[in-house]
Each structure stands twice: as structure tokens, then as C-alpha cells.
PDB file of N, CA and C in Angstrom:
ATOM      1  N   UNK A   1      88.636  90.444  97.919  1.00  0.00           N
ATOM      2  CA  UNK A   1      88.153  91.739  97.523  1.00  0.00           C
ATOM      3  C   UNK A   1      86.930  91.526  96.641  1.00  0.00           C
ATOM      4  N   UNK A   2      85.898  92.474  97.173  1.00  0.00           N
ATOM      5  CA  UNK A   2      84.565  92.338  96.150  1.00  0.00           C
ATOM      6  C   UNK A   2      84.980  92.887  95.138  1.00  0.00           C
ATOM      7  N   UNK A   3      84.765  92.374  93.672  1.00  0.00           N
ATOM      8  CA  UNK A   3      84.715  93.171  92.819  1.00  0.00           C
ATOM      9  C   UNK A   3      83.922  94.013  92.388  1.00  0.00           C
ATOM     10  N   UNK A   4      82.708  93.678  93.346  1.00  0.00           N
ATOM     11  CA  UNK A   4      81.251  94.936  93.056  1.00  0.00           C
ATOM     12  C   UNK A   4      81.753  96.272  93.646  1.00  0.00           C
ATOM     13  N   UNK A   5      82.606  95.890  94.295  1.00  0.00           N
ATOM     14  CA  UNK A   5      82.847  97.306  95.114  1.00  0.00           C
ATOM     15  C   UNK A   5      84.809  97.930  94.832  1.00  0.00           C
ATOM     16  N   UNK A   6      85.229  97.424  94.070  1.00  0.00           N
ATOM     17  CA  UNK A   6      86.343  97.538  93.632  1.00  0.00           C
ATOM     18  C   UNK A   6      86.714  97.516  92.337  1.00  0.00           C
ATOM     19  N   UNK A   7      87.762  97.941  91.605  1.00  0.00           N
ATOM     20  CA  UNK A   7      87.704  97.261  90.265  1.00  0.00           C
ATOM     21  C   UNK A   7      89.499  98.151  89.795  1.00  0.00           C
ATOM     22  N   UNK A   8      90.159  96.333  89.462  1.00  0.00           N
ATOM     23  CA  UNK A   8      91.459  96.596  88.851  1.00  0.00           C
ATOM     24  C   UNK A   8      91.669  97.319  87.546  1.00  0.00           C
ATOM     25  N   UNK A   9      92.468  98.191  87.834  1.00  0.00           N
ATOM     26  CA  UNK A   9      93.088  98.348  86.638  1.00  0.00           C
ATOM     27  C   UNK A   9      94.348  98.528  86.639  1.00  0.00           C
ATOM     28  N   UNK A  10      95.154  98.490  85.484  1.00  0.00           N
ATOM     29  CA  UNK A  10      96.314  97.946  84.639  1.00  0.00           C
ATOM     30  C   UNK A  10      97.227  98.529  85.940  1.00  0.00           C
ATOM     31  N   UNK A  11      97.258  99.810  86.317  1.00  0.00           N
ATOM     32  CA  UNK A  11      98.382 100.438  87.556  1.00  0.00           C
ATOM     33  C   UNK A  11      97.594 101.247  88.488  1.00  0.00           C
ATOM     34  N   UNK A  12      96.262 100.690  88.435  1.00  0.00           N
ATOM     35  CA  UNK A  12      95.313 100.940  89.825  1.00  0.00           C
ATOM     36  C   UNK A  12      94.189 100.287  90.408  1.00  0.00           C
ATOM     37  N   UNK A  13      94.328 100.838  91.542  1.00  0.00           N
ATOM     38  CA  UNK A  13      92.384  99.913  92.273  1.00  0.00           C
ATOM     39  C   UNK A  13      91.943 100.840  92.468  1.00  0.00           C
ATOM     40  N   UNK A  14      90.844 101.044  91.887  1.00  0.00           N
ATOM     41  CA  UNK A  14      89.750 101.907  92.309  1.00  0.00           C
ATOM     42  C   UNK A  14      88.884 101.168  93.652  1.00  0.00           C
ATOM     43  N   UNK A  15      88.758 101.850  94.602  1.00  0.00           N
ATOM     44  CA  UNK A  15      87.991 101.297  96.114  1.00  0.00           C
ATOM     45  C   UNK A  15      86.588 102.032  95.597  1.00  0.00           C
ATOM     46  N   UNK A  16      85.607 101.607  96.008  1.00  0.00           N
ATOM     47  CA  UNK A  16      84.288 102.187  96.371  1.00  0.00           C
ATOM     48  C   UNK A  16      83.848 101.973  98.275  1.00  0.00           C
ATOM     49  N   UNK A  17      83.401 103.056  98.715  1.00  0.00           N
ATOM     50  CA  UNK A  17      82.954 102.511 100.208  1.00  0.00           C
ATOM     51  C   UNK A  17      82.305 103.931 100.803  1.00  0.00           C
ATOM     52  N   UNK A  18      81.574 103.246 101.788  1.00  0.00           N
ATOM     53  CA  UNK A  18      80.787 104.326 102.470  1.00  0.00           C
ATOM     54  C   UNK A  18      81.825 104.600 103.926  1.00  0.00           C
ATOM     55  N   UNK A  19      81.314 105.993 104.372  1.00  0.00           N
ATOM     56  CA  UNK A  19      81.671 106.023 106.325  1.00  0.00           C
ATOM     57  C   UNK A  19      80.267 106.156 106.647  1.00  0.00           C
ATOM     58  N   UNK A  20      79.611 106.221 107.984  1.00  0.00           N
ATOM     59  CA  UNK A  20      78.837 106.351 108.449  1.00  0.00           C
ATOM     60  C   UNK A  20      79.565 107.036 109.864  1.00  0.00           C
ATOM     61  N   UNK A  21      78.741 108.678 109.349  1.00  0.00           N
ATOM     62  CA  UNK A  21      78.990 109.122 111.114  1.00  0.00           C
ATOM     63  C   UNK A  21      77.650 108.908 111.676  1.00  0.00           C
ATOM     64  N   UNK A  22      78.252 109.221 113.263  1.00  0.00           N
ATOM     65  CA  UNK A  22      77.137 109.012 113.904  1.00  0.00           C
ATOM     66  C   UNK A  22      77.098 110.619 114.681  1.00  0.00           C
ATOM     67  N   UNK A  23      75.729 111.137 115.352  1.00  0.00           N
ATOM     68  CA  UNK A  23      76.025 112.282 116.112  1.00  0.00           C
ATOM     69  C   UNK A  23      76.256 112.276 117.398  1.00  0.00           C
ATOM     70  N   UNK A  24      76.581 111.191 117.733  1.00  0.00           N
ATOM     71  CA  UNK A  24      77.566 110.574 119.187  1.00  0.00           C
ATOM     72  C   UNK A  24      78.760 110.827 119.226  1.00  0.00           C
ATOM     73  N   UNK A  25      79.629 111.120 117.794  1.00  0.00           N
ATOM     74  CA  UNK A  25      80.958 111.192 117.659  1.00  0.00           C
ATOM     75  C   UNK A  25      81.263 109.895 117.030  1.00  0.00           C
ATOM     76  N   UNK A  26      80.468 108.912 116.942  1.00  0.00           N
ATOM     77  CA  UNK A  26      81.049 107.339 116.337  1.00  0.00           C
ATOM     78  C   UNK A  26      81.218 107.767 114.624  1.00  0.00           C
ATOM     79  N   UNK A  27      81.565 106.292 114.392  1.00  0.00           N
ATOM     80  CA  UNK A  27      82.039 106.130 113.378  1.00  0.00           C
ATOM     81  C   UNK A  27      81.588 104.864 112.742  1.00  0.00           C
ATOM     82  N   UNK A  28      81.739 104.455 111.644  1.00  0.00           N
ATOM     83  CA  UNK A  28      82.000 103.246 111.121  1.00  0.00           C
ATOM     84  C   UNK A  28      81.865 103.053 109.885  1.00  0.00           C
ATOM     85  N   UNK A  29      82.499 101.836 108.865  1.00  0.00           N
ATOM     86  CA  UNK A  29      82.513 101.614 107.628  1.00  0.00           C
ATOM     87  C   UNK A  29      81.806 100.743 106.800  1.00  0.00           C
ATOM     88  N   UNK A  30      81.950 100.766 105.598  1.00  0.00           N
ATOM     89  CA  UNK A  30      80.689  99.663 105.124  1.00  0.00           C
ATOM     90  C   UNK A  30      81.068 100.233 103.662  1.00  0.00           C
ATOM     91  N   UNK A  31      81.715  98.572 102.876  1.00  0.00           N
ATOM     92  CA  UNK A  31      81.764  98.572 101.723  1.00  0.00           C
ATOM     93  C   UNK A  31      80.468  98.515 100.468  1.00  0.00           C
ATOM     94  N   UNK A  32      79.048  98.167 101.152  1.00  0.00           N
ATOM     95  CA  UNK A  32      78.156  98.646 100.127  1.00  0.00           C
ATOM     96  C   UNK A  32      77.528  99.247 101.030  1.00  0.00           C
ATOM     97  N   UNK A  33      76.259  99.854 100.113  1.00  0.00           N
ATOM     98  CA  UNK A  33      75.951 101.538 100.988  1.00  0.00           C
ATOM     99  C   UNK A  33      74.944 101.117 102.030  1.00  0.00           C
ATOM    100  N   UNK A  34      74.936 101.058 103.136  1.00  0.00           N
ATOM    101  CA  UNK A  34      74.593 101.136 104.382  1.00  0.00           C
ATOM    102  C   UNK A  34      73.362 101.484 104.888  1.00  0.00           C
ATOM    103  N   UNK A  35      72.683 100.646 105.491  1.00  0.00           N
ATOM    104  CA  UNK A  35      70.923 101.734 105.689  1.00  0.00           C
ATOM    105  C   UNK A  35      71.540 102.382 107.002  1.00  0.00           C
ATOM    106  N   UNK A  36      70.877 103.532 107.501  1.00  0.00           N
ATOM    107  CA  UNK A  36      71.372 104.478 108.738  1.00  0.00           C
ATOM    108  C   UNK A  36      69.899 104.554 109.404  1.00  0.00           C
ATOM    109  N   UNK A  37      70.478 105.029 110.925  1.00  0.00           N
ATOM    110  CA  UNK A  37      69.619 105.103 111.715  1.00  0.00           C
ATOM    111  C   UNK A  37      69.193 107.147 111.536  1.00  0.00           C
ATOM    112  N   UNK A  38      68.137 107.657 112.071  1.00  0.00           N
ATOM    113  CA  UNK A  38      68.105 108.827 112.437  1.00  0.00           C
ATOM    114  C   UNK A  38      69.495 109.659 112.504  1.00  0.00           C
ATOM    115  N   UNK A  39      70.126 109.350 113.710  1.00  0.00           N
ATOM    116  CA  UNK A  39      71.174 110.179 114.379  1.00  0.00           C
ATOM    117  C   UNK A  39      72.506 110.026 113.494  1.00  0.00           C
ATOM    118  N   UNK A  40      72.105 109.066 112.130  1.00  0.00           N
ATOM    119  CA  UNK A  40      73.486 109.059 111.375  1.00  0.00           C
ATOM    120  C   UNK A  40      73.672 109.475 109.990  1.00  0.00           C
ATOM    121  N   UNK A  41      74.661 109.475 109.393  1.00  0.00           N
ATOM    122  CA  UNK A  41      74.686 110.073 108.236  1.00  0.00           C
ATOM    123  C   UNK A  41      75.758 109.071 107.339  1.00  0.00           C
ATOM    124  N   UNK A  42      75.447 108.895 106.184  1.00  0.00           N
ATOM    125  CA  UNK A  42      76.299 108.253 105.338  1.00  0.00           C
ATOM    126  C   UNK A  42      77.001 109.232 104.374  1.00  0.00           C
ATOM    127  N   UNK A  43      78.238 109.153 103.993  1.00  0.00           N
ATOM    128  CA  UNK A  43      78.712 109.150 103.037  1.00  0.00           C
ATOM    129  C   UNK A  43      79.501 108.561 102.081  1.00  0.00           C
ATOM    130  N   UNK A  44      79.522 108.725 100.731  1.00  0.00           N
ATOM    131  CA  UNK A  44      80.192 107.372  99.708  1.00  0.00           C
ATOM    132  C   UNK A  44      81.145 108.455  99.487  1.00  0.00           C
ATOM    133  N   UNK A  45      82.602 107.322  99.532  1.00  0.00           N
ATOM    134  CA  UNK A  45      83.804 107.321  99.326  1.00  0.00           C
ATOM    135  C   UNK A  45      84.483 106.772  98.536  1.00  0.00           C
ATOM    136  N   UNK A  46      85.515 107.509  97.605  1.00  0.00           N
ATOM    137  CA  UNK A  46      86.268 106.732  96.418  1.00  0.00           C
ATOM    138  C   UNK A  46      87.671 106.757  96.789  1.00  0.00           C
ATOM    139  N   UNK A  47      88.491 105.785  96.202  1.00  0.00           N
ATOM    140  CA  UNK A  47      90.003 105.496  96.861  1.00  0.00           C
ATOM    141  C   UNK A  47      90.320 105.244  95.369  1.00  0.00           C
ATOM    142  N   UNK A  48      91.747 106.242  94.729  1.00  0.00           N
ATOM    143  CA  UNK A  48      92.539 105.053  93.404  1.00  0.00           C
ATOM    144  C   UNK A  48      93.220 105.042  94.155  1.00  0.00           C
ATOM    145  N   UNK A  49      94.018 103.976  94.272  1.00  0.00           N
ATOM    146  CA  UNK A  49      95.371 103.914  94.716  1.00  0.00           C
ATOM    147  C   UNK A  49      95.909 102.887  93.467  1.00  0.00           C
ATOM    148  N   UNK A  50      97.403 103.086  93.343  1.00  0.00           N
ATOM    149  CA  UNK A  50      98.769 102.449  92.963  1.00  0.00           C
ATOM    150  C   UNK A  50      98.509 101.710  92.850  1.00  0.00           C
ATOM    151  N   UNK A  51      99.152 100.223  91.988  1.00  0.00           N
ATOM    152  CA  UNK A  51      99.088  99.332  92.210  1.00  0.00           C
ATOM    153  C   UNK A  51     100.754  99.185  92.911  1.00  0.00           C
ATOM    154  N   UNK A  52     101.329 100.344  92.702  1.00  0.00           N
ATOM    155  CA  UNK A  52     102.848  99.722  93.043  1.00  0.00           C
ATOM    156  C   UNK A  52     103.261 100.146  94.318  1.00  0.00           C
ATOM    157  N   UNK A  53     101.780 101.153  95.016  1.00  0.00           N
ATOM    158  CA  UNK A  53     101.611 100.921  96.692  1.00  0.00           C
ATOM    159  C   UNK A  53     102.139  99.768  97.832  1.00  0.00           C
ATOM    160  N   UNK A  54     101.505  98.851  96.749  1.00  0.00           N
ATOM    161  CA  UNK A  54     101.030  97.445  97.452  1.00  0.00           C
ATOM    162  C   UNK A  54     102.418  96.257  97.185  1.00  0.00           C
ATOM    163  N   UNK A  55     103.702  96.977  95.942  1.00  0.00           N
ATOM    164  CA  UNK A  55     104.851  96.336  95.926  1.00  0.00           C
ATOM    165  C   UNK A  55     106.012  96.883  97.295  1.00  0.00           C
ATOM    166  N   UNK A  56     106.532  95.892  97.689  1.00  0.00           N
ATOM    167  CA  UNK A  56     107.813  96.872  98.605  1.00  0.00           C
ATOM    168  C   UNK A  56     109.058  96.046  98.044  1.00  0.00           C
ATOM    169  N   UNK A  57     109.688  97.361  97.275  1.00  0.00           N
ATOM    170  CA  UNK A  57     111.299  97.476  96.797  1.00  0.00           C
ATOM    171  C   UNK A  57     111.992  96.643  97.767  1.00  0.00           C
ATOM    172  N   UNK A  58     112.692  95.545  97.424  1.00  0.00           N
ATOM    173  CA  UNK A  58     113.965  95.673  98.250  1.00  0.00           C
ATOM    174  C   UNK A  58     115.222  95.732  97.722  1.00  0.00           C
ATOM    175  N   UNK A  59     115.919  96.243  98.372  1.00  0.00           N
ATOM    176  CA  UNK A  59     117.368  97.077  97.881  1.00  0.00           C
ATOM    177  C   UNK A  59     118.223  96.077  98.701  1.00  0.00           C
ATOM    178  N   UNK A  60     119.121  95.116  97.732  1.00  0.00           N
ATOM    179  CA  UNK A  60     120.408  94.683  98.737  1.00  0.00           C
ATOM    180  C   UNK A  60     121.614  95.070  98.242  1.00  0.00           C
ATOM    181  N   UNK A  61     122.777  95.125  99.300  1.00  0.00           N
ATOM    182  CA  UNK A  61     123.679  95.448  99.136  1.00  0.00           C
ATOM    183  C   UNK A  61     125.201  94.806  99.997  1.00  0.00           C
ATOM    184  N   UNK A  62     125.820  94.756  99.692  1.00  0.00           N
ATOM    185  CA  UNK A  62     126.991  93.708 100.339  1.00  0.00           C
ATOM    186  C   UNK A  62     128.550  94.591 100.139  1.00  0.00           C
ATOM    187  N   UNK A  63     129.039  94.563 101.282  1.00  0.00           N
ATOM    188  CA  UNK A  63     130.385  95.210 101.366  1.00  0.00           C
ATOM    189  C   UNK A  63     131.267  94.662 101.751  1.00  0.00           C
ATOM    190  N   UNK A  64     132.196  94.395 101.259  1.00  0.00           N
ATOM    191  CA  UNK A  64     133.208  93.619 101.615  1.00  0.00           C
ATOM    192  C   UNK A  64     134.356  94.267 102.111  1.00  0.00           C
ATOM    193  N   UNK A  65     135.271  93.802 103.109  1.00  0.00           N
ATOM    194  CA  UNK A  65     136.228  94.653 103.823  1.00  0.00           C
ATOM    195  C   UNK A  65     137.529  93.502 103.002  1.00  0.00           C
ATOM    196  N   UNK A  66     138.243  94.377 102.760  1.00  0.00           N
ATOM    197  CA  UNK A  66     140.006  93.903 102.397  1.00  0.00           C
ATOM    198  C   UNK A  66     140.757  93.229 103.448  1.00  0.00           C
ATOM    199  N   UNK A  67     141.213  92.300 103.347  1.00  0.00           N
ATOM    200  CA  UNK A  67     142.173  91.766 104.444  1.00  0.00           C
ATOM    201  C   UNK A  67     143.218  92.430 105.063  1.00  0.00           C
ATOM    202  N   UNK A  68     143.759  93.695 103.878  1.00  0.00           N
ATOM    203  CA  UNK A  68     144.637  94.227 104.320  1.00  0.00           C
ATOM    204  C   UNK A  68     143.706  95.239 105.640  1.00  0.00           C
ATOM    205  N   UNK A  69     142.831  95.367 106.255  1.00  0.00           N
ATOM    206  CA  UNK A  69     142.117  96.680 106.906  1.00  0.00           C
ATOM    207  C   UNK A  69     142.594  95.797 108.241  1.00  0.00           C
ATOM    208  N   UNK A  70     142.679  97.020 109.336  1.00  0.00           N
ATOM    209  CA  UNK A  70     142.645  96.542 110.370  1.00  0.00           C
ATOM    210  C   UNK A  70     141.921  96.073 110.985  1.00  0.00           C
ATOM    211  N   UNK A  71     141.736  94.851 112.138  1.00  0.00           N
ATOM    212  CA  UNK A  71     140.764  94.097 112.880  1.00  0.00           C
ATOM    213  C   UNK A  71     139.448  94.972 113.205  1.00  0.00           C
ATOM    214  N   UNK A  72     140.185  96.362 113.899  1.00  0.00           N
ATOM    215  CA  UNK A  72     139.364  96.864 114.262  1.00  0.00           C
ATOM    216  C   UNK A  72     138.431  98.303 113.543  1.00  0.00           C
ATOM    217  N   UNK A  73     137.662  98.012 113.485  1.00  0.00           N
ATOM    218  CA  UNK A  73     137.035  98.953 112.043  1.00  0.00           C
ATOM    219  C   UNK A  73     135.457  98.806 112.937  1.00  0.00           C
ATOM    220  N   UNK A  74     134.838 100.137 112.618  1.00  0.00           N
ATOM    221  CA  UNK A  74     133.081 100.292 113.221  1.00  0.00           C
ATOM    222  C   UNK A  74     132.805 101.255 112.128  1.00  0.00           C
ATOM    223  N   UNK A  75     131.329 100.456 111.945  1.00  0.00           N
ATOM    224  CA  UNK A  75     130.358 100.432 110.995  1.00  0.00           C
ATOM    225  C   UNK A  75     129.572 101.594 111.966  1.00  0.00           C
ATOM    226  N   UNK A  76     128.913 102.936 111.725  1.00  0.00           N
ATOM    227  CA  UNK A  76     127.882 103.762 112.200  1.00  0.00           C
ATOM    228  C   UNK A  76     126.396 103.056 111.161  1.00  0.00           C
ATOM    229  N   UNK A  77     126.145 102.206 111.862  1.00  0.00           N
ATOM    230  CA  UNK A  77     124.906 101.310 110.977  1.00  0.00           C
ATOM    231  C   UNK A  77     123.752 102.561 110.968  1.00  0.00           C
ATOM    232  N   UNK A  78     123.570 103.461 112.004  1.00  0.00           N
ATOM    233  CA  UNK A  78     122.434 104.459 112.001  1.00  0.00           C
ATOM    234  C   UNK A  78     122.778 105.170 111.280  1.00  0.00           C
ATOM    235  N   UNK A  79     123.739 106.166 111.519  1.00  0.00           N
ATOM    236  CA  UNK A  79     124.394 106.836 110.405  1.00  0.00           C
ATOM    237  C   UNK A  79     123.977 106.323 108.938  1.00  0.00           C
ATOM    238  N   UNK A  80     125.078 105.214 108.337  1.00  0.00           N
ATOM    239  CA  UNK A  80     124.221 104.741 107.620  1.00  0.00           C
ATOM    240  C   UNK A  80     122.887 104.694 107.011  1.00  0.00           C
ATOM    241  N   UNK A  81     122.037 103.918 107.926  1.00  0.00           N
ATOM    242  CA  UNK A  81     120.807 104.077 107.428  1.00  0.00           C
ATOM    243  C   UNK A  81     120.130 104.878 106.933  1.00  0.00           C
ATOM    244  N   UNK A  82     120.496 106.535 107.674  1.00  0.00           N
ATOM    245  CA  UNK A  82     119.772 107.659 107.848  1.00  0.00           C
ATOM    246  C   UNK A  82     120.393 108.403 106.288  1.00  0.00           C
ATOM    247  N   UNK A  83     121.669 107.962 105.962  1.00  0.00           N
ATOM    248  CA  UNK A  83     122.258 108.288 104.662  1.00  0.00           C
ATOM    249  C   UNK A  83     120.958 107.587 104.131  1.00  0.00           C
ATOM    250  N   UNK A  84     121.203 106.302 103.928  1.00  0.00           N
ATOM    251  CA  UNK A  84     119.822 105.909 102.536  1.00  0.00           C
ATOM    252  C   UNK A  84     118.726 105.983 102.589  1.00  0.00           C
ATOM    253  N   UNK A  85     117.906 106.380 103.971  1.00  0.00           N
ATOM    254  CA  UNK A  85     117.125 106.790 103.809  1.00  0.00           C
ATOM    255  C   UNK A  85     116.556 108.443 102.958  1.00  0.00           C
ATOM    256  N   UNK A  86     117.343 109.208 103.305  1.00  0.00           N
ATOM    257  CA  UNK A  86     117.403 110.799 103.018  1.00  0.00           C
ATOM    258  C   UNK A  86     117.803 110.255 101.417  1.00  0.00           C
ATOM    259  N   UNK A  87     118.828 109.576 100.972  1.00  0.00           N
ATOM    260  CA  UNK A  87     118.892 109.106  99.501  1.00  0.00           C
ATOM    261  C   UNK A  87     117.924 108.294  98.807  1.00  0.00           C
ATOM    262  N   UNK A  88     117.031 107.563  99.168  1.00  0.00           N
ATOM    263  CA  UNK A  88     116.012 106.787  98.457  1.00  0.00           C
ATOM    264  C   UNK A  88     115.000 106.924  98.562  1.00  0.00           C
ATOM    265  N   UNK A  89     114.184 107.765  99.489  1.00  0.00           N
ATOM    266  CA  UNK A  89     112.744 108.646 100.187  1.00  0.00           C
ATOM    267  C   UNK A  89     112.178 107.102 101.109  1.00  0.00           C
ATOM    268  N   UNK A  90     112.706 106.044 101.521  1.00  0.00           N
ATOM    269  CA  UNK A  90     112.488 104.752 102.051  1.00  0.00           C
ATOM    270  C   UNK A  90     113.004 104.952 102.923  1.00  0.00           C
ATOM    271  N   UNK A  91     111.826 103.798 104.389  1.00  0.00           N
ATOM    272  CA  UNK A  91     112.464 103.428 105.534  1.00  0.00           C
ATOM    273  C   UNK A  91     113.600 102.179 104.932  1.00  0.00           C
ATOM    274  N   UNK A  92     114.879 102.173 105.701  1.00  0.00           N
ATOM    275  CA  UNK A  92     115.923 101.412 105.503  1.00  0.00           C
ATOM    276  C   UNK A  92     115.884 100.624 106.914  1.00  0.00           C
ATOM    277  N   UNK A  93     115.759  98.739 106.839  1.00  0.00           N
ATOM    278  CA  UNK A  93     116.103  98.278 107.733  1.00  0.00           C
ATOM    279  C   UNK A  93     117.711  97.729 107.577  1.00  0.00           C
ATOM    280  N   UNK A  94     118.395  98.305 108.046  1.00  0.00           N
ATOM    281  CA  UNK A  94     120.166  97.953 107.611  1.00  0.00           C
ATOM    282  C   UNK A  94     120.463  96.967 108.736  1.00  0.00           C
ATOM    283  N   UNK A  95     121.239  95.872 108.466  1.00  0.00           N
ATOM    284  CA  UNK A  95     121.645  94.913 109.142  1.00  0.00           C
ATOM    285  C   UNK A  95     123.033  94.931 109.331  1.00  0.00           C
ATOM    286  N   UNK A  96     123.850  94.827 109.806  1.00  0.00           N
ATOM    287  CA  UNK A  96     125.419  93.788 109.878  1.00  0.00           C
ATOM    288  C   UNK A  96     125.791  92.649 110.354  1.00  0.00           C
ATOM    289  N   UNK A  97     126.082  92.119 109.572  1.00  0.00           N
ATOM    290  CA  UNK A  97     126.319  90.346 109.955  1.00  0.00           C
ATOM    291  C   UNK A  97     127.602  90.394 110.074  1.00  0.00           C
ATOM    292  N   UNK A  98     127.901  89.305 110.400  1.00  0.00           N
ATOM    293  CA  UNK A  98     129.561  88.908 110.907  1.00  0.00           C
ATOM    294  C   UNK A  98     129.927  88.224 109.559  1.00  0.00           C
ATOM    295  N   UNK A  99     131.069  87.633 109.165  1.00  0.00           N
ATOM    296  CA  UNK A  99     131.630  86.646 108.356  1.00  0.00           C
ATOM    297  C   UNK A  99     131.453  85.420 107.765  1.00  0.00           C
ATOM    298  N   UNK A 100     130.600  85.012 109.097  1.00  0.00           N
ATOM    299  CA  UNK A 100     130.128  83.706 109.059  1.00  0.00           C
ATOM    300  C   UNK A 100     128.634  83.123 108.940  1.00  0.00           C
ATOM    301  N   UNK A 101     127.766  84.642 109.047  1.00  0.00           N
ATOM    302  CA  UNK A 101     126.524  84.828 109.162  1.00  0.00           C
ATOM    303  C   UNK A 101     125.690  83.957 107.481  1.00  0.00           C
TER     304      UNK A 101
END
């Protein structure tokens, strides 16, 4: 990351950057400001973002079944998921392993 064109702080990045349209319908980007042709147009663009954007939470969790339960027992793993998701505002990748996993 340039720092001419960026700059940390304590719980953000400030981005600096241009777009360049074109009157073709194109497009394109450019982190310092851009010379243009006739048919195009620049504009400068600012981004803060998070720094805690750029962290991803992970949540573990482990369940253990009683010996006394019967052999046969099913896990709704979607079900599931769709519970912690709607509970934590996060996509949930939920797994089930076997015993021995």
C-alpha cells in the first residue's frame, strides 16, 4: 500500500483514488490522479474504512453428546447455521465431524 495515497490510523484507513469514466461507457481506476483523454472524465475518491473490516471473528464451538443418548441422533447442520447466523449478523461455516475427526 502507497502511503502517498493512503494513510493509517489507530481504527482506520483512509484510501485516496481517482475513477475515470469514459463516454463509451468504460471505466477505470488509478490511485494517483490520472491525465485523461478528451472523451473522459476524472473523479477523486475517498474511502475510511475499519480497521476491524479487514479482521474475521472466528467463533468455535464444541458439543458433546452423553453416552447415555441414543446411536441414532441428527444434527439439522442448516438449520443450525441459519440459527447463528440470524444470532450473530455473520456468515456461519458450521461443520460436523465424527468422533475421531
Amino acid at each position: 500500500m502507497s502511503a502517498r495515497h493512503s494513510s493509517i490510523r489507530r481504527d482506520h484507513i483512509e484510501y485516496s483514488f481517482w475513477l475515470v469514466f469514459t463516454d463509451d461507457g468504460g471505466m477505470r481506476f488509478a490511485r494517483a490522479e490520472p491525465t485523461t483523454s478528451r472523451g473522459e472524465r476524472a473523479m477523486k475518491c475517498g474511502a475510511t474504512l475499519p480497521i476491524a473490516l479487514f479482521r474475521t471473528p472466528e467463533l468455535r464451538a464444541t458439543i458433546a453428546i452423553s453416552e447415555g443418548v441414543p446411536a441414532s441422533y441428527q444434527i439439522d447442520v442448516e438449520a443450525a447455521g441459519e440459527a447463528l447466523r440470524h444470532a450473530l449478523g455473520v456468515d456461519i461455516d458450521l461443520q460436523v465431524k465424527g468422533g475421531d475427526a
